[in-house]
PDB file of N, CA and C in Angstrom:
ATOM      1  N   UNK A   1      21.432 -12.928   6.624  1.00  0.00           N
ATOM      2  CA  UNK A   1      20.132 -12.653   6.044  1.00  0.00           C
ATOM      3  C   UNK A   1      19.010 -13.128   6.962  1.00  0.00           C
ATOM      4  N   UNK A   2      19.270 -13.853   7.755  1.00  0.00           N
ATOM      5  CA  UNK A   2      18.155 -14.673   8.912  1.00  0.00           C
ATOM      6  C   UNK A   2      17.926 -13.560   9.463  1.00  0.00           C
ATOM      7  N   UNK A   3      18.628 -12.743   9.841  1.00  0.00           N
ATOM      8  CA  UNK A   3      18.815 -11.740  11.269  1.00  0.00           C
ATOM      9  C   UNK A   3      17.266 -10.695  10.292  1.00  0.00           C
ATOM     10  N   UNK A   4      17.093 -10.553   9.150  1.00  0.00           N
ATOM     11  CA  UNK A   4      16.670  -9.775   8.758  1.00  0.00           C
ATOM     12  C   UNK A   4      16.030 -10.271   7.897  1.00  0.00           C
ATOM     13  N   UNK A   5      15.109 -11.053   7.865  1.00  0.00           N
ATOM     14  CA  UNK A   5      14.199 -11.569   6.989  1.00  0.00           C
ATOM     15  C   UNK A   5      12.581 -11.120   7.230  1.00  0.00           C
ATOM     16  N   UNK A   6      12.488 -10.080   7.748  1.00  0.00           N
ATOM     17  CA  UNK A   6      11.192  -9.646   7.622  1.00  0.00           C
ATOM     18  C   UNK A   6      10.121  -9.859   7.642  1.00  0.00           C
ATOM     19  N   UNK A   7      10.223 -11.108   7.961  1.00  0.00           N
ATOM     20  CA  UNK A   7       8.570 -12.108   8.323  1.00  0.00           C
ATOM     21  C   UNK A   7       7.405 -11.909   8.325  1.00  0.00           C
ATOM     22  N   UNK A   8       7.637 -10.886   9.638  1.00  0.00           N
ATOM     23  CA  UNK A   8       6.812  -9.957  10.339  1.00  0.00           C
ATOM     24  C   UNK A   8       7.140  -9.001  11.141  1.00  0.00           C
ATOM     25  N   UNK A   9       6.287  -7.708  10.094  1.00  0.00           N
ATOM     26  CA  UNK A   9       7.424  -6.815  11.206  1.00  0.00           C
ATOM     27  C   UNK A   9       6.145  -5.304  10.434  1.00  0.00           C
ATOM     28  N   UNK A  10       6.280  -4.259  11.180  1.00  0.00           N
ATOM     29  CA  UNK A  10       5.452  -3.201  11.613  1.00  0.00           C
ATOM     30  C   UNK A  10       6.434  -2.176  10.167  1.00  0.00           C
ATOM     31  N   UNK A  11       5.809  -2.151   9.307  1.00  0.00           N
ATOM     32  CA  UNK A  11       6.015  -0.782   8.710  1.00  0.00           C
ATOM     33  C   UNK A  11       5.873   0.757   9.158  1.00  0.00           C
ATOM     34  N   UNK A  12       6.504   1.338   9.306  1.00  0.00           N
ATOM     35  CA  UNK A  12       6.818   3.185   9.470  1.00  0.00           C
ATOM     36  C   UNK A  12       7.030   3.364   8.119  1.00  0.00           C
ATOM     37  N   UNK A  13       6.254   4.771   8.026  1.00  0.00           N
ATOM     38  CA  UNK A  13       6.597   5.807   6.966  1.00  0.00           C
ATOM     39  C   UNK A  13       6.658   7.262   7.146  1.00  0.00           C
ATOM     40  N   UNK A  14       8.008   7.588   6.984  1.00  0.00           N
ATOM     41  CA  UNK A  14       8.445   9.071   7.218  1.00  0.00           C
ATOM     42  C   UNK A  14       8.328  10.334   5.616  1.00  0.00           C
ATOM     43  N   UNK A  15       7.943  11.560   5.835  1.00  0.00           N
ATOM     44  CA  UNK A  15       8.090  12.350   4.942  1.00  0.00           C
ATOM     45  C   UNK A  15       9.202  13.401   5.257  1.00  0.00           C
ATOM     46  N   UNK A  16       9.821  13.838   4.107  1.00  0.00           N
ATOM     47  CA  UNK A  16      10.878  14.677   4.788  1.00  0.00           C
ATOM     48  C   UNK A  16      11.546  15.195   3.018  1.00  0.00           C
ATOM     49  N   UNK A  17      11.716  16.362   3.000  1.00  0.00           N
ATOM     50  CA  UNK A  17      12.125  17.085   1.771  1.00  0.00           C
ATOM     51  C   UNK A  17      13.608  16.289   1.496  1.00  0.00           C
ATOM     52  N   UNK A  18      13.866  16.130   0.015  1.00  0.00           N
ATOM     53  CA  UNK A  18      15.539  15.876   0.116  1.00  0.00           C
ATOM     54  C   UNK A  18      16.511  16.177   0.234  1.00  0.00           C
ATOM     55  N   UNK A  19      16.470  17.412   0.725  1.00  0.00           N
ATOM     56  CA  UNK A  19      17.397  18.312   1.105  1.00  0.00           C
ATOM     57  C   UNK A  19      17.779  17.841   2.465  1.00  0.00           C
ATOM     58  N   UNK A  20      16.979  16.950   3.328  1.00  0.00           N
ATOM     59  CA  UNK A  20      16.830  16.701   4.608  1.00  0.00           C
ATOM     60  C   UNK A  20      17.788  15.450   4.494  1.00  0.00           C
ATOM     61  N   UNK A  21      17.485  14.900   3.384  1.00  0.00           N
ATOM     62  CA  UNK A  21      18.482  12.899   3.096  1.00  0.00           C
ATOM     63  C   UNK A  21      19.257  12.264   3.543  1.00  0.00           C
ATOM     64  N   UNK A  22      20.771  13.565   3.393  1.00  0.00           N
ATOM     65  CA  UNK A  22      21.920  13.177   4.066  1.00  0.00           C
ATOM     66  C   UNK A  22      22.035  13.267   5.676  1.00  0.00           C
ATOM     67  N   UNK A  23      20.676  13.857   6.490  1.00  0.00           N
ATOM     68  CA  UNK A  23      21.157  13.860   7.685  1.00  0.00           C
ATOM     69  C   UNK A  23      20.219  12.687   8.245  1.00  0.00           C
ATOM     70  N   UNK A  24      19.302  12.130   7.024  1.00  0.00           N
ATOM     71  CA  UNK A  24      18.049  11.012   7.692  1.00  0.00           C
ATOM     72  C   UNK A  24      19.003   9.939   7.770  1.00  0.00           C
ATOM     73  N   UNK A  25      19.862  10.176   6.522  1.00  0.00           N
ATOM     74  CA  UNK A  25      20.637   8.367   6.444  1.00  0.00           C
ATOM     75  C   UNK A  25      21.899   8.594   7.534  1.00  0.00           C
ATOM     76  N   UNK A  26      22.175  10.096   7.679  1.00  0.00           N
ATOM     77  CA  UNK A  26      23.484  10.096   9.051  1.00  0.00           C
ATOM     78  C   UNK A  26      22.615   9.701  10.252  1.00  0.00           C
ATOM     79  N   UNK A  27      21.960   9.564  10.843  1.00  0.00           N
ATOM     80  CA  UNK A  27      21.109   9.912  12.150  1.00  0.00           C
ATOM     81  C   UNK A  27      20.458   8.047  12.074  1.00  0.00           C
ATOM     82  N   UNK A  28      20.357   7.180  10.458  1.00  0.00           N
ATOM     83  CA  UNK A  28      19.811   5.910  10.572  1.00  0.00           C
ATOM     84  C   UNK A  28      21.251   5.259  10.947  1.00  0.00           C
ATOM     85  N   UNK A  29      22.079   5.201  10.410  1.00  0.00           N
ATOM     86  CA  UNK A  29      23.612   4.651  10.316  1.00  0.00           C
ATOM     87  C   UNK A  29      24.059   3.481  10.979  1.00  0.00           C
ATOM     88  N   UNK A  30      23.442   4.259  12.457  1.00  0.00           N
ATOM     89  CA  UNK A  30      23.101   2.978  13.365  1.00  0.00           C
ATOM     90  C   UNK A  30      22.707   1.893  13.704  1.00  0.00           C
ATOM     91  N   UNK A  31      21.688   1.832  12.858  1.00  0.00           N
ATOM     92  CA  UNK A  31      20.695   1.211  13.387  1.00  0.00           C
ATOM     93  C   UNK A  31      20.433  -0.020  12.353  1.00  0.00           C
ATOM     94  N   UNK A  32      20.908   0.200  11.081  1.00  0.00           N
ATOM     95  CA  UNK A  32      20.735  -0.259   9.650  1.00  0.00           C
ATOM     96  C   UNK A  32      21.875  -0.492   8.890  1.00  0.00           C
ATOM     97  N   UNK A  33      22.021  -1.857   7.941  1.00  0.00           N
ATOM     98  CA  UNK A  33      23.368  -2.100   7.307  1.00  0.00           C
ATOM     99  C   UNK A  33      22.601  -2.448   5.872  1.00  0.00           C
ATOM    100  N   UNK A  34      23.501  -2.011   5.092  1.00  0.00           N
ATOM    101  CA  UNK A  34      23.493  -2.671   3.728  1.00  0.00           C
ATOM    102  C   UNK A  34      23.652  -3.745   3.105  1.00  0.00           C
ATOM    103  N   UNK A  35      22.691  -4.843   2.720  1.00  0.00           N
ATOM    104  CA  UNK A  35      22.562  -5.542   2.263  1.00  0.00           C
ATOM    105  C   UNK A  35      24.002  -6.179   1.161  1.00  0.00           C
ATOM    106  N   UNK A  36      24.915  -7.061   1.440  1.00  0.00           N
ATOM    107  CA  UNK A  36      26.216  -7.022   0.224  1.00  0.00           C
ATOM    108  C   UNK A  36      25.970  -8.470  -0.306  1.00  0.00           C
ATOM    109  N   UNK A  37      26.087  -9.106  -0.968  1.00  0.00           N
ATOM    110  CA  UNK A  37      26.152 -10.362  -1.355  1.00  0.00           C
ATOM    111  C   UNK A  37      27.470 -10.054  -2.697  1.00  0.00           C
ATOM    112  N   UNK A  38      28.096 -11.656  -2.080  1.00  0.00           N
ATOM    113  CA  UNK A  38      29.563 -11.258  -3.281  1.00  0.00           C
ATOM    114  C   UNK A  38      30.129 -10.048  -3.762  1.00  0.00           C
ATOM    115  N   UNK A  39      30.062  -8.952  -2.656  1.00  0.00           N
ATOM    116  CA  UNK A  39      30.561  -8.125  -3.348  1.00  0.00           C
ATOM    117  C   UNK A  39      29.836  -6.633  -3.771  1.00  0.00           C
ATOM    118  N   UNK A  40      28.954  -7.274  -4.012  1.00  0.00           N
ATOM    119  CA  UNK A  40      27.582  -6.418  -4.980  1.00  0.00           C
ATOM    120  C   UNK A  40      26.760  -5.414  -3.677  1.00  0.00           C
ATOM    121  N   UNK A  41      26.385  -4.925  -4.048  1.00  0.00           N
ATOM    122  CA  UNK A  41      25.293  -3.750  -3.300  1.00  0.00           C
ATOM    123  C   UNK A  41      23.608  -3.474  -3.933  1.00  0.00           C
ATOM    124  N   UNK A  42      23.812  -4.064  -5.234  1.00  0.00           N
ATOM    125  CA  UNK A  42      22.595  -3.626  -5.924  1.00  0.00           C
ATOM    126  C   UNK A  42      22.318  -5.195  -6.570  1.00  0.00           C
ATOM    127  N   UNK A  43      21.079  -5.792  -6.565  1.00  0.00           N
ATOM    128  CA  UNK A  43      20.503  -6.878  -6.230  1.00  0.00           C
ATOM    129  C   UNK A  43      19.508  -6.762  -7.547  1.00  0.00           C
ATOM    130  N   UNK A  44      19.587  -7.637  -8.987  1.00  0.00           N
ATOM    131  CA  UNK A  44      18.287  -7.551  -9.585  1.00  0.00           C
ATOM    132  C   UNK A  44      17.269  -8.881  -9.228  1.00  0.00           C
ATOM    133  N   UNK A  45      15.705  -8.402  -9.011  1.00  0.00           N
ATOM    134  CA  UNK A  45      14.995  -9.517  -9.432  1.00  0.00           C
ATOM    135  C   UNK A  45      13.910  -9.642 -10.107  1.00  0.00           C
ATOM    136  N   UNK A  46      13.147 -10.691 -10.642  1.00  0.00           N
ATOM    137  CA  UNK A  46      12.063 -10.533 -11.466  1.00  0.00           C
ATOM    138  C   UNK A  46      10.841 -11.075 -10.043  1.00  0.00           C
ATOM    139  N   UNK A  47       9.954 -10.386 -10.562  1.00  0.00           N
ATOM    140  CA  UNK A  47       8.425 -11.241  -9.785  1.00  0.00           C
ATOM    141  C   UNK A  47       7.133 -11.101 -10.702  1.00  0.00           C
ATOM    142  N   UNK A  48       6.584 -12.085 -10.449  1.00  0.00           N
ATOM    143  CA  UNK A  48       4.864 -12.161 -10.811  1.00  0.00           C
ATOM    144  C   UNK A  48       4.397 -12.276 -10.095  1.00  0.00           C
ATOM    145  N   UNK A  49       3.085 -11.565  -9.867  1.00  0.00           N
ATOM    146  CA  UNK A  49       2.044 -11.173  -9.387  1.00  0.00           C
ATOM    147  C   UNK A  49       1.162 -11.839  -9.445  1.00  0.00           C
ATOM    148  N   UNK A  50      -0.048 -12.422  -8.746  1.00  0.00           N
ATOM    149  CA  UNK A  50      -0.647 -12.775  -8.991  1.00  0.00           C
ATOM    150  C   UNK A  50      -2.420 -12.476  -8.056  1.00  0.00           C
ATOM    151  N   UNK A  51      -3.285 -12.392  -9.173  1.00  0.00           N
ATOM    152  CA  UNK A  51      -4.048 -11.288  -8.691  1.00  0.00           C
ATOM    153  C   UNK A  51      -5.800 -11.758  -9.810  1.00  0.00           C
ATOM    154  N   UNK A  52      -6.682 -11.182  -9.442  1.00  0.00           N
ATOM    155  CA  UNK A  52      -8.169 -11.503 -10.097  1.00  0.00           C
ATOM    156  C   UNK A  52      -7.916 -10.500 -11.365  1.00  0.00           C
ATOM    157  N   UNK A  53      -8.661 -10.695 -12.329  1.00  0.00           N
ATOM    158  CA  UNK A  53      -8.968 -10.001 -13.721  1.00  0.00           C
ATOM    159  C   UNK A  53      -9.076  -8.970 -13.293  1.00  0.00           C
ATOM    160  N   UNK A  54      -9.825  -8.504 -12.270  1.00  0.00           N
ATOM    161  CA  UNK A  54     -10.381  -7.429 -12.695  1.00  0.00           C
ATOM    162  C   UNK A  54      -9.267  -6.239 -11.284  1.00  0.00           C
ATOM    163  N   UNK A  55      -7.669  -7.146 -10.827  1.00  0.00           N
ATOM    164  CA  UNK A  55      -6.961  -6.845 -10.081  1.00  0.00           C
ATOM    165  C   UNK A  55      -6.893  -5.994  -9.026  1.00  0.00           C
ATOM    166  N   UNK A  56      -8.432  -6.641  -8.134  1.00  0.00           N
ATOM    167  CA  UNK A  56      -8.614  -6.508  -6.473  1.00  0.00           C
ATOM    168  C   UNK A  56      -7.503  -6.251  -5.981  1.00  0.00           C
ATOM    169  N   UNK A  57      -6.596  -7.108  -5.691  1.00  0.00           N
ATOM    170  CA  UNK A  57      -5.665  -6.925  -4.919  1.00  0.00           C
ATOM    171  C   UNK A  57      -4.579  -5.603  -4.983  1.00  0.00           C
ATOM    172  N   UNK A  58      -4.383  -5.117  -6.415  1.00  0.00           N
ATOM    173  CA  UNK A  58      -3.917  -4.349  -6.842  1.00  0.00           C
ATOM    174  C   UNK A  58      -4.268  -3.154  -6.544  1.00  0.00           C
ATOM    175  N   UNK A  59      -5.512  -3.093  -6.417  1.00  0.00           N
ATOM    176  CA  UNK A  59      -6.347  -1.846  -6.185  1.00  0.00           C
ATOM    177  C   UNK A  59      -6.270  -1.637  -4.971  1.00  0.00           C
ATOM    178  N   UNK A  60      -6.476  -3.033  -4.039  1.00  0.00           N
ATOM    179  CA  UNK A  60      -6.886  -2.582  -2.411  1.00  0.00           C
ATOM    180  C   UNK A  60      -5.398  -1.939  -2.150  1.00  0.00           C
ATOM    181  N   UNK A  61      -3.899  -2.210  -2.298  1.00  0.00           N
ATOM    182  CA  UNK A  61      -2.876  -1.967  -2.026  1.00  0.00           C
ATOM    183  C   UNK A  61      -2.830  -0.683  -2.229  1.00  0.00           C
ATOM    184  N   UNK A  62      -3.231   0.082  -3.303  1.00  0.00           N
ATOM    185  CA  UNK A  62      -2.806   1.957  -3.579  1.00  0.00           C
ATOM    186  C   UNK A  62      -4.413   2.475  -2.949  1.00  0.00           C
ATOM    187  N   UNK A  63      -5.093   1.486  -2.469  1.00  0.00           N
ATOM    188  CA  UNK A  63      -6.475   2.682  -1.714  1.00  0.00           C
ATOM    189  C   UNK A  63      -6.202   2.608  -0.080  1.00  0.00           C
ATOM    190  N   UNK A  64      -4.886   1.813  -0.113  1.00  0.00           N
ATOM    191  CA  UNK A  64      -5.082   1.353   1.410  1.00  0.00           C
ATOM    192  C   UNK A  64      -5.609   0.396   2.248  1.00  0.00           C
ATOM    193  N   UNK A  65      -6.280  -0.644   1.254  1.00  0.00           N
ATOM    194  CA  UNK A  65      -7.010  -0.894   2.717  1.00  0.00           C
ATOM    195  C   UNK A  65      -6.636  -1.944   3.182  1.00  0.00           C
ATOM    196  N   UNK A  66      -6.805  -2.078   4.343  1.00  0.00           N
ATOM    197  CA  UNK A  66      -6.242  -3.474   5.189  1.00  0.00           C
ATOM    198  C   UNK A  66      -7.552  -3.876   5.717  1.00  0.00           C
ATOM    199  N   UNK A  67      -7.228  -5.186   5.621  1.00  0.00           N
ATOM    200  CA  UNK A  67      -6.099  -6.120   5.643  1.00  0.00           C
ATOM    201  C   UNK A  67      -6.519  -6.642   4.383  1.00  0.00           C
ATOM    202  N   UNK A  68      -5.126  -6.918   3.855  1.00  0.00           N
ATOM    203  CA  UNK A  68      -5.193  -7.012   2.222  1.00  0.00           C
ATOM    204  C   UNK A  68      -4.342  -8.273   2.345  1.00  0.00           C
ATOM    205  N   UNK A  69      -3.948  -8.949   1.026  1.00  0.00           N
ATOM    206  CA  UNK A  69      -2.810  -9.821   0.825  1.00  0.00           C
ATOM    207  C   UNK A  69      -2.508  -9.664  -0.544  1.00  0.00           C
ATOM    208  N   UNK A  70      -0.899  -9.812  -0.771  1.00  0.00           N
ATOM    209  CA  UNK A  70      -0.058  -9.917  -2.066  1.00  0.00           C
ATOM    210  C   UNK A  70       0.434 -11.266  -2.275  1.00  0.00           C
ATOM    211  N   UNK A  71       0.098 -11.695  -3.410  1.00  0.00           N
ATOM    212  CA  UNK A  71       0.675 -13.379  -3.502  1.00  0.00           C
ATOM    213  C   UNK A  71       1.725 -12.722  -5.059  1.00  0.00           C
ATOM    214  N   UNK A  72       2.839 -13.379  -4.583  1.00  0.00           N
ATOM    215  CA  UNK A  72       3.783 -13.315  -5.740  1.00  0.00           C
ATOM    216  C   UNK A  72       4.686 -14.574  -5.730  1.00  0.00           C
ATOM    217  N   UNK A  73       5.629 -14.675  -7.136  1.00  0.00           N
ATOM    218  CA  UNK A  73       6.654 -15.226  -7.476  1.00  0.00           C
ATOM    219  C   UNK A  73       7.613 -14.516  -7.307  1.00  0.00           C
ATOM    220  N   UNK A  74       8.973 -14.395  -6.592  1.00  0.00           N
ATOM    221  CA  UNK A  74      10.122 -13.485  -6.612  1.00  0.00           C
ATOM    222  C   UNK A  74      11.303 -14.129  -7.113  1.00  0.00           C
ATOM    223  N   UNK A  75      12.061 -14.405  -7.880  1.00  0.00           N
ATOM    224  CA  UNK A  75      13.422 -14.642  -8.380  1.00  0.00           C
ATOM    225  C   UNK A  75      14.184 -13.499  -8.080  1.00  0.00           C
ATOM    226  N   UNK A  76      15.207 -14.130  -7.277  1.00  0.00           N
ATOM    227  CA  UNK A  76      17.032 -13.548  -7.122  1.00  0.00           C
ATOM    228  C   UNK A  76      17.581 -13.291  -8.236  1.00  0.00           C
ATOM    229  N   UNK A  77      17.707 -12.796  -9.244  1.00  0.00           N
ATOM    230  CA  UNK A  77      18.464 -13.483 -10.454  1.00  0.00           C
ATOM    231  C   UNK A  77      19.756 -13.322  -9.996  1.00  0.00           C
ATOM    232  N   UNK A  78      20.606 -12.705  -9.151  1.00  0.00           N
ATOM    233  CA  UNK A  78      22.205 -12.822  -8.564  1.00  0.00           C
ATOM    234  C   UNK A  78      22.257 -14.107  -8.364  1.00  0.00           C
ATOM    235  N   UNK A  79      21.624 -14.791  -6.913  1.00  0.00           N
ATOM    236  CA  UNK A  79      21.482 -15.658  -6.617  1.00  0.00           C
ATOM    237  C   UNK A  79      20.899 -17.135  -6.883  1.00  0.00           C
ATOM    238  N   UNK A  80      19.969 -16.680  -7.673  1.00  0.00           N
ATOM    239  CA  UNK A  80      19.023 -18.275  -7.784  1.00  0.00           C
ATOM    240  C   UNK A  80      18.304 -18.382  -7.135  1.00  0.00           C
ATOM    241  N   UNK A  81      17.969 -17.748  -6.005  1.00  0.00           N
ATOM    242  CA  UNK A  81      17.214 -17.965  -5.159  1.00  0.00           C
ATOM    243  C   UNK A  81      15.466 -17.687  -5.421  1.00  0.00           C
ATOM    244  N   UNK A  82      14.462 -18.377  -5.213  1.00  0.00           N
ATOM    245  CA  UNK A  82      13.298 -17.956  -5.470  1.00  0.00           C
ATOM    246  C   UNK A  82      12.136 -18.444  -4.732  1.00  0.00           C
ATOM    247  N   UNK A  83      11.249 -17.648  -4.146  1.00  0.00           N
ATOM    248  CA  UNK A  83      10.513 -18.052  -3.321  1.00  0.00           C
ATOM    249  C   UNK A  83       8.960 -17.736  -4.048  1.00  0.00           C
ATOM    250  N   UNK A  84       7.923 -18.712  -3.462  1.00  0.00           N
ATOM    251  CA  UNK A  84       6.497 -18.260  -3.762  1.00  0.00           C
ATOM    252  C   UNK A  84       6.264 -17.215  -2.349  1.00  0.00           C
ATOM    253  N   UNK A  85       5.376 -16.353  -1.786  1.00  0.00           N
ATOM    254  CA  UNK A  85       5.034 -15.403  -1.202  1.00  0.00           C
ATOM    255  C   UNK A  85       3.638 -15.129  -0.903  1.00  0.00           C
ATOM    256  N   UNK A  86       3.219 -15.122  -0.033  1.00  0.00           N
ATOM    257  CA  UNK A  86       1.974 -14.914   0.490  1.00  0.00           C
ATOM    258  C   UNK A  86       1.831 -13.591   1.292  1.00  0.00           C
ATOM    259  N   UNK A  87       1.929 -12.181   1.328  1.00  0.00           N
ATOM    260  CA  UNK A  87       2.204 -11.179   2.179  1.00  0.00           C
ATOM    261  C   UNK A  87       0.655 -10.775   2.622  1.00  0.00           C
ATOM    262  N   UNK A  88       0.738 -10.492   3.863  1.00  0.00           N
ATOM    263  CA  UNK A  88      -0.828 -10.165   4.819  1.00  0.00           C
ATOM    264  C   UNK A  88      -0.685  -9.118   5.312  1.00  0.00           C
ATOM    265  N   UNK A  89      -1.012  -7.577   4.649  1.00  0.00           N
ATOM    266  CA  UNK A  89      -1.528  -6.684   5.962  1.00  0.00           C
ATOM    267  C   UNK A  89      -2.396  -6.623   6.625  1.00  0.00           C
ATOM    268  N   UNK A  90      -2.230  -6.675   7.830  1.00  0.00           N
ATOM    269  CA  UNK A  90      -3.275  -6.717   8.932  1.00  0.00           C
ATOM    270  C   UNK A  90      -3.788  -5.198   9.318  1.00  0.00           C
ATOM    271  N   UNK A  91      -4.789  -4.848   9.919  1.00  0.00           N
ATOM    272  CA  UNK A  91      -5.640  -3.675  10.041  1.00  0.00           C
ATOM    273  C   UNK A  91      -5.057  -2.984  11.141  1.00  0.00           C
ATOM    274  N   UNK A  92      -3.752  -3.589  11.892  1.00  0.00           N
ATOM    275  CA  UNK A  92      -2.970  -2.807  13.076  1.00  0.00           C
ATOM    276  C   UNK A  92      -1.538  -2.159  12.129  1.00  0.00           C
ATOM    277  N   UNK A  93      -1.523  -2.627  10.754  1.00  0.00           N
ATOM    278  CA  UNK A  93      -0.233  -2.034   9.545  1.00  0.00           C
ATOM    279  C   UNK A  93       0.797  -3.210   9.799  1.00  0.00           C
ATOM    280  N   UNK A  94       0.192  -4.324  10.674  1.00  0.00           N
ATOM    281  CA  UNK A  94       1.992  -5.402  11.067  1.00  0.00           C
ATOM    282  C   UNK A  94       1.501  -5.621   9.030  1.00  0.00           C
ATOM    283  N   UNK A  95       2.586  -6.125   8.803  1.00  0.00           N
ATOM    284  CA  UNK A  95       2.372  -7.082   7.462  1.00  0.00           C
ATOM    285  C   UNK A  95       3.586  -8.466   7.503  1.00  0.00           C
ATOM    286  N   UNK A  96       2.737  -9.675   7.073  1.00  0.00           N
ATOM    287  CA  UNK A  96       3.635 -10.630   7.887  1.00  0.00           C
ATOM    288  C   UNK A  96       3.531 -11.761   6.161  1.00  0.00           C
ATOM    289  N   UNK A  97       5.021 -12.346   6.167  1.00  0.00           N
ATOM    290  CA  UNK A  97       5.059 -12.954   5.346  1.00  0.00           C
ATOM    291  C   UNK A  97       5.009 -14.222   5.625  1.00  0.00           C
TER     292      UNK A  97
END
């Protein structure tokens, strides 16, 4: 999980019909592994948000604009694991935790 903890790191976003799917995820295969813990493949967790009344932050995130920040609570519930979160997009798209 170190190898891939996401810190900081440059978001891409691709569009592509789903008819296209099976050859995006043949052609990623490489490059990308699936997340397994004990076994499992599918991971639940809870988070809170945390944000002004009148939920700035919320808003700047679906208008776009950078450089923004997300502060949350995240619980593992598989694991136990739970972290507080501070996330920063910056106006170049890095977003760094």
């Amino acid at each position: 999980m170190e190898r891939v903890a996401l810190m900081n790191r440059l978001d891409t976003k691709f569009v592509f019909s789903v008819q296209e799917l099976p050859r995006v995820l043949e052609l990623l295969m490489p490059y990308y592994s699936i997340l397994t813990i004990n076994g499992k493949r599918g991971h639940r967790y809870d988070t809170l948000y945390f944000d002004r009344p009148t939920l700035d932050l919320y808003h700047q995130h679906h208008n776009g604009i950078y450089a923004r920040h997300k502060v949350r609570y995240r619980l593992y519930v598989d694991t136990g694991a739970c972290f507080f979160e501070v996330k920063t997009k910056k106006n170049t798209g890095r977003t760094v935790k």
